[in-house]
Each structure stands twice: as structure tokens, then as C-alpha cells.
PDB file of N, CA and C in Angstrom:
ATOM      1  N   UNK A   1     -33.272   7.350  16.809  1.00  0.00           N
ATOM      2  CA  UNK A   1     -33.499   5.920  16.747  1.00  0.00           C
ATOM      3  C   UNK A   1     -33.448   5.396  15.311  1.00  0.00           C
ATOM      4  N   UNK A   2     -33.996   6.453  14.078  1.00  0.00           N
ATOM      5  CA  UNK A   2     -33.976   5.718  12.981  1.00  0.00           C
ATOM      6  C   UNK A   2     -32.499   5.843  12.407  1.00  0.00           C
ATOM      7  N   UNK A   3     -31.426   6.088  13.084  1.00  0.00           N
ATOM      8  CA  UNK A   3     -30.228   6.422  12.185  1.00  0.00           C
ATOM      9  C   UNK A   3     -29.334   5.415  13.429  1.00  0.00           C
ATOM     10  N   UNK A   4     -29.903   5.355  14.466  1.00  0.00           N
ATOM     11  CA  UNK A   4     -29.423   4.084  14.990  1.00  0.00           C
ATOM     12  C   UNK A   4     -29.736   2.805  14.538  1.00  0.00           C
ATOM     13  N   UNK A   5     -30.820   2.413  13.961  1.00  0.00           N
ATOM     14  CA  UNK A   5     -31.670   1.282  13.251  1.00  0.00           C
ATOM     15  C   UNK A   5     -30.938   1.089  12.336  1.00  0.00           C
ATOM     16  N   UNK A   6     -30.363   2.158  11.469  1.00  0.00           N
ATOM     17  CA  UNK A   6     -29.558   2.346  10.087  1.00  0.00           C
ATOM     18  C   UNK A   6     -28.275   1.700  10.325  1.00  0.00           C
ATOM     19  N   UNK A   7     -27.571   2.374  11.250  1.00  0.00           N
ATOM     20  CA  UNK A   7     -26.143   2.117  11.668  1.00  0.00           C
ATOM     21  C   UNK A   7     -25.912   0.841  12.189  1.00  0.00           C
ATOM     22  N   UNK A   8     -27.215   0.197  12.784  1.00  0.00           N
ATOM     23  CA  UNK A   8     -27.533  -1.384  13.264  1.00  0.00           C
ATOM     24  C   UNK A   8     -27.475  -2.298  12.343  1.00  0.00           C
ATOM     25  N   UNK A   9     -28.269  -2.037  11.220  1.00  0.00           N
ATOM     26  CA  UNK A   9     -28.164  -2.803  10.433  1.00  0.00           C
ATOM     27  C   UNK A   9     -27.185  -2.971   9.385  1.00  0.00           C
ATOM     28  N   UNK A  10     -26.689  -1.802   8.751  1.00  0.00           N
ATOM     29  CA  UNK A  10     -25.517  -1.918   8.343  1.00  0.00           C
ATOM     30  C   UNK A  10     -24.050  -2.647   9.058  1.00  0.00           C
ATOM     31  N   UNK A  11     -23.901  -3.260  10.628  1.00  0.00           N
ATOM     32  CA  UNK A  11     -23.269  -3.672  11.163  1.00  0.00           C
ATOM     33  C   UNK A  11     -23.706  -5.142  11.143  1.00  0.00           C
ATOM     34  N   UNK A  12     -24.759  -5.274  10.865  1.00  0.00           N
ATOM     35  CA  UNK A  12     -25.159  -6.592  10.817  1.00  0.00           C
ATOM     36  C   UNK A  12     -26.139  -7.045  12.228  1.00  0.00           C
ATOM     37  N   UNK A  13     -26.146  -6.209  13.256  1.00  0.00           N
ATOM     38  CA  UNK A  13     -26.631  -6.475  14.298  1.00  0.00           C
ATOM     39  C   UNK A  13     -28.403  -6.167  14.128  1.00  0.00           C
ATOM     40  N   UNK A  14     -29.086  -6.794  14.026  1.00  0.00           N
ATOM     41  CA  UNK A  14     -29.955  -6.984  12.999  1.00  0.00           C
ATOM     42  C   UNK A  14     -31.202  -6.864  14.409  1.00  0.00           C
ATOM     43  N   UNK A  15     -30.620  -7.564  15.025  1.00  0.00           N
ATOM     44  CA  UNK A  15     -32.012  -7.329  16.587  1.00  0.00           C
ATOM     45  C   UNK A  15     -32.256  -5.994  17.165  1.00  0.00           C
ATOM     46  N   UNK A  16     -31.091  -5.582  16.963  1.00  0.00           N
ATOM     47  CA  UNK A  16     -30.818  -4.430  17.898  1.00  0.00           C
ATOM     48  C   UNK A  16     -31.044  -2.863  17.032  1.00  0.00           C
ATOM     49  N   UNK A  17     -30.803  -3.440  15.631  1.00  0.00           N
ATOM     50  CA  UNK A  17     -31.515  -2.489  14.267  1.00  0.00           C
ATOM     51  C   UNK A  17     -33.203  -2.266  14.788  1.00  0.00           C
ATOM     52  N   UNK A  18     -33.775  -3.663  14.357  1.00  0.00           N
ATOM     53  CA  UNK A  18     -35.279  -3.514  14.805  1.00  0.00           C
ATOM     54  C   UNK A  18     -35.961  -2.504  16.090  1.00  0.00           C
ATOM     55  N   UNK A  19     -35.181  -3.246  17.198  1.00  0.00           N
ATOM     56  CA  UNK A  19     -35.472  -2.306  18.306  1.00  0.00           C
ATOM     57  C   UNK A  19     -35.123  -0.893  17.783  1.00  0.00           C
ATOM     58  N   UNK A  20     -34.222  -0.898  17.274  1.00  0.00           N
ATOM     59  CA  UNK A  20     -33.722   1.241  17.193  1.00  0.00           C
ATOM     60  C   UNK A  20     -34.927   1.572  16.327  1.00  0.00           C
ATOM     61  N   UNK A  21     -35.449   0.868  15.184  1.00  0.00           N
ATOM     62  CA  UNK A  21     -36.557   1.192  14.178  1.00  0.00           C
ATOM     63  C   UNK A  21     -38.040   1.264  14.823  1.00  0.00           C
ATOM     64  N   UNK A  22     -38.054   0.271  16.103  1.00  0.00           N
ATOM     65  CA  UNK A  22     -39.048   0.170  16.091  1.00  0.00           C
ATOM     66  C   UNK A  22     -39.459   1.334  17.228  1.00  0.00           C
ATOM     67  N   UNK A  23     -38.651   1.595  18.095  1.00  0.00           N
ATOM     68  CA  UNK A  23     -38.515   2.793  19.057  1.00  0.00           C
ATOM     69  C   UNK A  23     -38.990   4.091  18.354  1.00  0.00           C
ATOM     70  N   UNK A  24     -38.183   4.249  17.021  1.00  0.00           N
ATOM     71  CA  UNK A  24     -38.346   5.755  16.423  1.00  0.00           C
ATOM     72  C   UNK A  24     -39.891   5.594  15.611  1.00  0.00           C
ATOM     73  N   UNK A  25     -40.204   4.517  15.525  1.00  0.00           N
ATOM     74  CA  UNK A  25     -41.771   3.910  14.679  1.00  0.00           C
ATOM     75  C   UNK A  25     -42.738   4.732  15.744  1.00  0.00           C
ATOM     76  N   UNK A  26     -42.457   3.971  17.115  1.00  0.00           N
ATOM     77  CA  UNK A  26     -43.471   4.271  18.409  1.00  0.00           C
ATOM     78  C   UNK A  26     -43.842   6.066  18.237  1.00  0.00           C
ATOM     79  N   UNK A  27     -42.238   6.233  18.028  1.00  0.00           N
ATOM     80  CA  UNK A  27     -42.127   7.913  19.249  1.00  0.00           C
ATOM     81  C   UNK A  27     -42.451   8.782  17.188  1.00  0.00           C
ATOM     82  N   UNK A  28     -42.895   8.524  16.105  1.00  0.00           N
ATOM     83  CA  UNK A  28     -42.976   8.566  15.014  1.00  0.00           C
ATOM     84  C   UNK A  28     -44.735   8.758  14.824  1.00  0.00           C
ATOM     85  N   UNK A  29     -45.221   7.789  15.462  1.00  0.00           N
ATOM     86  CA  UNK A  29     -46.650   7.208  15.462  1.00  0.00           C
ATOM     87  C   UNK A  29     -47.019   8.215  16.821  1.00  0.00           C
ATOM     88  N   UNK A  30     -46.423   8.380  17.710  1.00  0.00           N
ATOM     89  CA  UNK A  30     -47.029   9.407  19.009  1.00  0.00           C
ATOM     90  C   UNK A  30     -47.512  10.615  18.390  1.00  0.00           C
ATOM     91  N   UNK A  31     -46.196  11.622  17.327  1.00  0.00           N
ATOM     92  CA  UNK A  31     -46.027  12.496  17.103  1.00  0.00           C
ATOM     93  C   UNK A  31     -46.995  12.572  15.725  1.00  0.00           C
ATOM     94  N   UNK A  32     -47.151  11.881  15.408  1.00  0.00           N
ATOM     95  CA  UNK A  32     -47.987  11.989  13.724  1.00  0.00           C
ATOM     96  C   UNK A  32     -46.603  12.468  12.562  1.00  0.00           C
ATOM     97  N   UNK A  33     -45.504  11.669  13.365  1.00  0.00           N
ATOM     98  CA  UNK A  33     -44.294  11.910  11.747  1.00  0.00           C
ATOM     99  C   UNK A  33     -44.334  10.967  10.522  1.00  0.00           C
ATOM    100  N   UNK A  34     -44.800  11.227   9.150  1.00  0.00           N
ATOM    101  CA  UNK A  34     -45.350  10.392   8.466  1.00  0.00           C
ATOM    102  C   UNK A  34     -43.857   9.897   7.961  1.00  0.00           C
ATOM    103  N   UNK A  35     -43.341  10.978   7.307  1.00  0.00           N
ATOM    104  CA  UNK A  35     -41.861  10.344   6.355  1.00  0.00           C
ATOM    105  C   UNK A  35     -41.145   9.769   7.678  1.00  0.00           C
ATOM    106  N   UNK A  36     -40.789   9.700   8.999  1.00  0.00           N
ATOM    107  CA  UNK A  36     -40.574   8.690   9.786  1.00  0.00           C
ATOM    108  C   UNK A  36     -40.961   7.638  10.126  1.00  0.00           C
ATOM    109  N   UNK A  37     -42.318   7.681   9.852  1.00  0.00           N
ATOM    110  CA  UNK A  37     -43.041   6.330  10.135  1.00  0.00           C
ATOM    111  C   UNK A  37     -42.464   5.194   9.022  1.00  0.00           C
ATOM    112  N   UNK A  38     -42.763   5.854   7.640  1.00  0.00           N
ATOM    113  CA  UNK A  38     -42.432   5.249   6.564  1.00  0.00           C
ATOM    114  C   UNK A  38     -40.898   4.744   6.261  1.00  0.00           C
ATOM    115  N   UNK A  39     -39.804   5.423   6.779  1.00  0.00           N
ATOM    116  CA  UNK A  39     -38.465   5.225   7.089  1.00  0.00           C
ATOM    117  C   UNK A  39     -38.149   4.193   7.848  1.00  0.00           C
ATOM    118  N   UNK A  40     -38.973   4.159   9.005  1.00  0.00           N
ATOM    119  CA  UNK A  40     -38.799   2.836  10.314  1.00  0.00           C
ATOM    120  C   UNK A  40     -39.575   1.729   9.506  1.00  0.00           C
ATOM    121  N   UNK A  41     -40.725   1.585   8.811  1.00  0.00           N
ATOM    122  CA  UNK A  41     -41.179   0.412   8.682  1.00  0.00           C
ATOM    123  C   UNK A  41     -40.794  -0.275   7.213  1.00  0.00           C
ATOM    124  N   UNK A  42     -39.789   0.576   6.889  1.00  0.00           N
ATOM    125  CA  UNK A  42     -39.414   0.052   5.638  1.00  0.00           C
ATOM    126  C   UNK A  42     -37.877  -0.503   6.217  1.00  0.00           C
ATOM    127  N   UNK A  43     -37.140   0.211   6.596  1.00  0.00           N
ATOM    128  CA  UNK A  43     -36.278  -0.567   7.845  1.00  0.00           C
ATOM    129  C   UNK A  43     -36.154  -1.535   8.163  1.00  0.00           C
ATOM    130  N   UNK A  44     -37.361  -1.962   8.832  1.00  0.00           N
ATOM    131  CA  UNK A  44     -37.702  -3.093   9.563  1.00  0.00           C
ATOM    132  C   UNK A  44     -37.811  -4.233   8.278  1.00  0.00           C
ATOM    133  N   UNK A  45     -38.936  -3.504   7.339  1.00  0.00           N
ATOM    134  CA  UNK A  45     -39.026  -5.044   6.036  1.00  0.00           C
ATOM    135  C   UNK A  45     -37.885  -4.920   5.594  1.00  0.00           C
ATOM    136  N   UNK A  46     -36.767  -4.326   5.245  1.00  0.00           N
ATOM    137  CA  UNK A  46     -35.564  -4.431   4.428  1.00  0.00           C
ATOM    138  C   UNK A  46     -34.692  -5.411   5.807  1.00  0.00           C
ATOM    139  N   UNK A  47     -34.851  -5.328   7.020  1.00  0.00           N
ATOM    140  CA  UNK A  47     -33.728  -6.251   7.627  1.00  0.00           C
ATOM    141  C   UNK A  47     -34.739  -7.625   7.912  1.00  0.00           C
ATOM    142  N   UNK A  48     -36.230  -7.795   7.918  1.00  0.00           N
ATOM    143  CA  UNK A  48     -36.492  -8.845   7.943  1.00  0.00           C
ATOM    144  C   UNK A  48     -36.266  -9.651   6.029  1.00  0.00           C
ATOM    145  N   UNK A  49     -36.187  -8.817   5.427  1.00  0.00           N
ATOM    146  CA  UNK A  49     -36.294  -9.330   4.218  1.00  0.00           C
ATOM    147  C   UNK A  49     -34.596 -10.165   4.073  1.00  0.00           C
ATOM    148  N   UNK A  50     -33.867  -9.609   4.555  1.00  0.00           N
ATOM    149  CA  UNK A  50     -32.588 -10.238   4.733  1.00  0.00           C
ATOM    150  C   UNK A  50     -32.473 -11.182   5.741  1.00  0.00           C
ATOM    151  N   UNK A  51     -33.294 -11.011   6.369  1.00  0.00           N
ATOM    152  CA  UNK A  51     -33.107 -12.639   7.400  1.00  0.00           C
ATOM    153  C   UNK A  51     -33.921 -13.404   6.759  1.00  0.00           C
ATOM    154  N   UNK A  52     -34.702 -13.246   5.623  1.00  0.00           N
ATOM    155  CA  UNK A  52     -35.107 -14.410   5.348  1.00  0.00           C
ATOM    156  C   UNK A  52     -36.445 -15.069   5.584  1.00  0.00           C
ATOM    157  N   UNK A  53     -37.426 -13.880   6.318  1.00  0.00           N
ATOM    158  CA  UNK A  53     -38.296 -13.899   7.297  1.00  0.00           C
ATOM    159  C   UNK A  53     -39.327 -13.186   6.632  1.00  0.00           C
ATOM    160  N   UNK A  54     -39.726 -13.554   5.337  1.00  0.00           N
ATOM    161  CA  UNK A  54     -40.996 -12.704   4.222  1.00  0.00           C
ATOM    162  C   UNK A  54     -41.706 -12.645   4.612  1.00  0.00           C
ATOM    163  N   UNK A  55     -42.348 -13.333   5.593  1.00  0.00           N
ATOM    164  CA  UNK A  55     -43.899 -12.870   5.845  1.00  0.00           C
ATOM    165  C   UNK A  55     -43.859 -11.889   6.630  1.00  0.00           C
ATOM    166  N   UNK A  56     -42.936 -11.839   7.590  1.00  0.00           N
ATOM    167  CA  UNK A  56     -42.487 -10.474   8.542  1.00  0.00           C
ATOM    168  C   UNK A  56     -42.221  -9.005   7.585  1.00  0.00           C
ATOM    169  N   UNK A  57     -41.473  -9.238   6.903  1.00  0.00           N
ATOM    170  CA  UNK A  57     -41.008  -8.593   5.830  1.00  0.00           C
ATOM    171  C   UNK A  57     -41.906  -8.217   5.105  1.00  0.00           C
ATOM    172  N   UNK A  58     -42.703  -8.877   4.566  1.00  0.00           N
ATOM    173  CA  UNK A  58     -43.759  -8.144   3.693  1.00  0.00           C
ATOM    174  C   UNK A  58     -44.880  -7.453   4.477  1.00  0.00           C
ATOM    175  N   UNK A  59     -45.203  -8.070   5.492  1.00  0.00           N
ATOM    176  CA  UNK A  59     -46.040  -6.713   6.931  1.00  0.00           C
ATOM    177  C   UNK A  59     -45.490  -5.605   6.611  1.00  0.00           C
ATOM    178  N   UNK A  60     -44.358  -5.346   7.285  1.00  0.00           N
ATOM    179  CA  UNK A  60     -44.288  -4.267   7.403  1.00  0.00           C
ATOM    180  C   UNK A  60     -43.831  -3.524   6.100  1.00  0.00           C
ATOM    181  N   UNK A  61     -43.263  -3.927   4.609  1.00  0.00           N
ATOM    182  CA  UNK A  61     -43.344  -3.407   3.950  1.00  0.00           C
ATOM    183  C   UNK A  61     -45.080  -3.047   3.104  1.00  0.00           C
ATOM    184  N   UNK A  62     -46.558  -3.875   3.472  1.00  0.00           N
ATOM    185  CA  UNK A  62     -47.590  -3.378   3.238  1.00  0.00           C
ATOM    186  C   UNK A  62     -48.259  -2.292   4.244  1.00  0.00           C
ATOM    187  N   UNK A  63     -47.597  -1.918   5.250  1.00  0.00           N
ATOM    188  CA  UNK A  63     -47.848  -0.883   6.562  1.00  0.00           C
ATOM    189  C   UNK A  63     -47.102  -0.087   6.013  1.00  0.00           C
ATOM    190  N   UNK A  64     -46.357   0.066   5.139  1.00  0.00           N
ATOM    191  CA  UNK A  64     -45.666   1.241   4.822  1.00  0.00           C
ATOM    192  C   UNK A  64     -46.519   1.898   3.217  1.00  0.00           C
ATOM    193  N   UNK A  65     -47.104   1.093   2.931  1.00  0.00           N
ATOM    194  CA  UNK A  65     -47.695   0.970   1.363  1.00  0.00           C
ATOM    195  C   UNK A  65     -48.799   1.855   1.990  1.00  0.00           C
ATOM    196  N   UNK A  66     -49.722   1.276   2.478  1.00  0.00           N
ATOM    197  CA  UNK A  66     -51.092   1.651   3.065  1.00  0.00           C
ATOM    198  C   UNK A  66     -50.525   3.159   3.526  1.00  0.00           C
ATOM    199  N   UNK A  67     -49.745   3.344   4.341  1.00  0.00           N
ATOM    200  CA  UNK A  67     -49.316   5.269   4.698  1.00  0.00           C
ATOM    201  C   UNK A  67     -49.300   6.081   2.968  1.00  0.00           C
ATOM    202  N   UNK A  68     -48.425   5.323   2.874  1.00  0.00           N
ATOM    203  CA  UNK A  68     -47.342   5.745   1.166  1.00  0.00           C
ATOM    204  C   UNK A  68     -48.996   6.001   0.181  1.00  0.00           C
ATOM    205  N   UNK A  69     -49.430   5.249   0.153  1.00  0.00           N
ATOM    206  CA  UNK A  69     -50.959   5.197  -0.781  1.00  0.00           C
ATOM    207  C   UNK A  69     -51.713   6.280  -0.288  1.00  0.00           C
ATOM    208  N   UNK A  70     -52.007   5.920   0.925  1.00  0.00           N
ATOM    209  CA  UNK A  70     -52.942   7.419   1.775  1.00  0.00           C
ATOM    210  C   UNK A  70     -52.657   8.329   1.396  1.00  0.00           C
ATOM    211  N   UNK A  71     -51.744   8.990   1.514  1.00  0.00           N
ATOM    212  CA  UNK A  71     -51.185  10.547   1.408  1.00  0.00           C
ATOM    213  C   UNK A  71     -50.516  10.592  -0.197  1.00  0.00           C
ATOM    214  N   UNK A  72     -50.787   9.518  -1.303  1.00  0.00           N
ATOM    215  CA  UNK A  72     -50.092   9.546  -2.525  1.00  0.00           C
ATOM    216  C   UNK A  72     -48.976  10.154  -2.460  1.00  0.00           C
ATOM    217  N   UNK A  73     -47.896   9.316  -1.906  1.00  0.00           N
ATOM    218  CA  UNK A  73     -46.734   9.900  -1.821  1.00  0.00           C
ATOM    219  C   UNK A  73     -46.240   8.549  -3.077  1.00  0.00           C
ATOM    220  N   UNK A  74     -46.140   9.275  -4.466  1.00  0.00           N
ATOM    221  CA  UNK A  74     -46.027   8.393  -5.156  1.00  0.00           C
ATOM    222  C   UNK A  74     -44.379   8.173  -5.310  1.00  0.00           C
ATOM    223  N   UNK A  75     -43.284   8.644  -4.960  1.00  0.00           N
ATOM    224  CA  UNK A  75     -42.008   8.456  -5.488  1.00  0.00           C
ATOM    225  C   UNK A  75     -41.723   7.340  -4.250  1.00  0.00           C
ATOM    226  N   UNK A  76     -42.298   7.591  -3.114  1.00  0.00           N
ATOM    227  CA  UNK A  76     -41.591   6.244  -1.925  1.00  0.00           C
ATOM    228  C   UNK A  76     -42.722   5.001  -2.209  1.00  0.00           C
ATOM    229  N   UNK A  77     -43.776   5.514  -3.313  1.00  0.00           N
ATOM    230  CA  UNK A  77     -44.423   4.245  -3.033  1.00  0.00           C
ATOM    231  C   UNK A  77     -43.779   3.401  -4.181  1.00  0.00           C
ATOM    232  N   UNK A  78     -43.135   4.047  -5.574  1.00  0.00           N
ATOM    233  CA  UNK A  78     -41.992   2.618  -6.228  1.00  0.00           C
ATOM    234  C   UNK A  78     -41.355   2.339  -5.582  1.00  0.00           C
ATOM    235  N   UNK A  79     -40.343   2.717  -4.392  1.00  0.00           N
ATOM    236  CA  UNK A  79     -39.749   1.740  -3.794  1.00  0.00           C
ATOM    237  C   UNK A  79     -40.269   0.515  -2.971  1.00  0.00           C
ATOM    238  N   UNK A  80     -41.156   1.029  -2.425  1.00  0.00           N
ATOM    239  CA  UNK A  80     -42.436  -0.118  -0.983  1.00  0.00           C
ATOM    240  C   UNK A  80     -42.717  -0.750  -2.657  1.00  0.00           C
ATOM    241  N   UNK A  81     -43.222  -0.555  -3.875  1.00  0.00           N
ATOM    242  CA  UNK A  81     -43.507  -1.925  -4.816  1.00  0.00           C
ATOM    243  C   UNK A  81     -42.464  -2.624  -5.413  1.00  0.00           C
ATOM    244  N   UNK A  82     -41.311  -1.716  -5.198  1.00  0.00           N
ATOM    245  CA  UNK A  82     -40.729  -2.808  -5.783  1.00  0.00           C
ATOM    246  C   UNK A  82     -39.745  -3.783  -4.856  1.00  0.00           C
ATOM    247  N   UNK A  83     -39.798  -2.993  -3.273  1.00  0.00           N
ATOM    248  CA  UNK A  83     -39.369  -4.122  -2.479  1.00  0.00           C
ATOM    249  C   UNK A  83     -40.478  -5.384  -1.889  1.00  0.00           C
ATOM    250  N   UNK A  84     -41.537  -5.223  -2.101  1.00  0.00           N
ATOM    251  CA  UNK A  84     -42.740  -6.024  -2.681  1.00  0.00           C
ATOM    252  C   UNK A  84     -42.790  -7.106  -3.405  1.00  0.00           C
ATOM    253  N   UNK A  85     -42.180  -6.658  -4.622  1.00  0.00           N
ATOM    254  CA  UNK A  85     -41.674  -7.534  -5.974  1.00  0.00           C
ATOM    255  C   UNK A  85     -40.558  -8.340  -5.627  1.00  0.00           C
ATOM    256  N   UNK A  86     -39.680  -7.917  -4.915  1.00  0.00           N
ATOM    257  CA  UNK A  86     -38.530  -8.508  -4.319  1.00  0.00           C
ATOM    258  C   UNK A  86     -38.712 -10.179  -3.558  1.00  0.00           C
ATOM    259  N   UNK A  87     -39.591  -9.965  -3.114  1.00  0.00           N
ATOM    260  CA  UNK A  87     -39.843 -11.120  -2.033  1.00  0.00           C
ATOM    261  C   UNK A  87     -41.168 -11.928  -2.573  1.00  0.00           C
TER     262      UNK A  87
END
């Protein structure tokens, strides 16, 4: 689902990205997969951040912060700040 989300959005089909992200988020969050979780919800803020839709966009890029912070996974957490900074 997250490489369908990928391949979604790179096509531009941007609804159908979310759903693939948000599917592999669910079945991500069942399993306790952290670097998946963090993959889908950064996903999701990078295609809401392109529609234009920041407050959506910045959710889920601070749901990815809050994981990224927990477990000090400090190299994915410059990216979650500086797509942060972005918007």
C-alpha cells in the first residue's frame, strides 16, 4: 500500500494516493511497524501539502514528529522539521 500511495501520487492521482497511504498506515499501526507508520503519514502531509490543504498537512506531518521524537529517530526527524518549515 505504501508504494502504491507513492506511485499514486507521483501520477497525480492524489485521492487514491491517500487511500493507498492510509491503508498501509492502518495495517502499519495493527502490526506496530514504526518506519511504516512514519512513511504513510509523511505521505499523506507531503500530498496534502500540495493540495494546498496545511492544516491537513501539518496533522499529519506533527503525527509523524511525535513517533520520530519518541523513539529519537533523529535523521527522519530533519525531514518532518523541515517539511514543517515548509508550510
Amino acid at each position: 500500500y505504501m508504494n502504491l500511495g507513492f506511485i499514486n501520487n507521483e501520477q497525480g492521482l492524489y485521492d487514491q494516493a491517500i487511500e493507498m497511504y492510509q491503508k498501509g498506515l492502518d495495517i502499519a499501526k495493527k502490526h506496530n511497524i514504526i518506519k511504516a507508520q512514519t512513511y504513510c503519514l509523511n505521505g499523506m502531509g507531503i500530498i496534502y501539502w500540495e493540495k494546498q490543504n496545511y492544516k491537513k498537512a501539518l496533522y499529519f506531518f506533527e503525527e509523524n514528529r511525535k513517533i520520530q521524537e519518541k523513539l529519537n529517530l533523529e535523521k527522519e526527524l530533519g525531514v518532518t522539521y523541515n517539511n514543517i518549515g515548509l508550510i
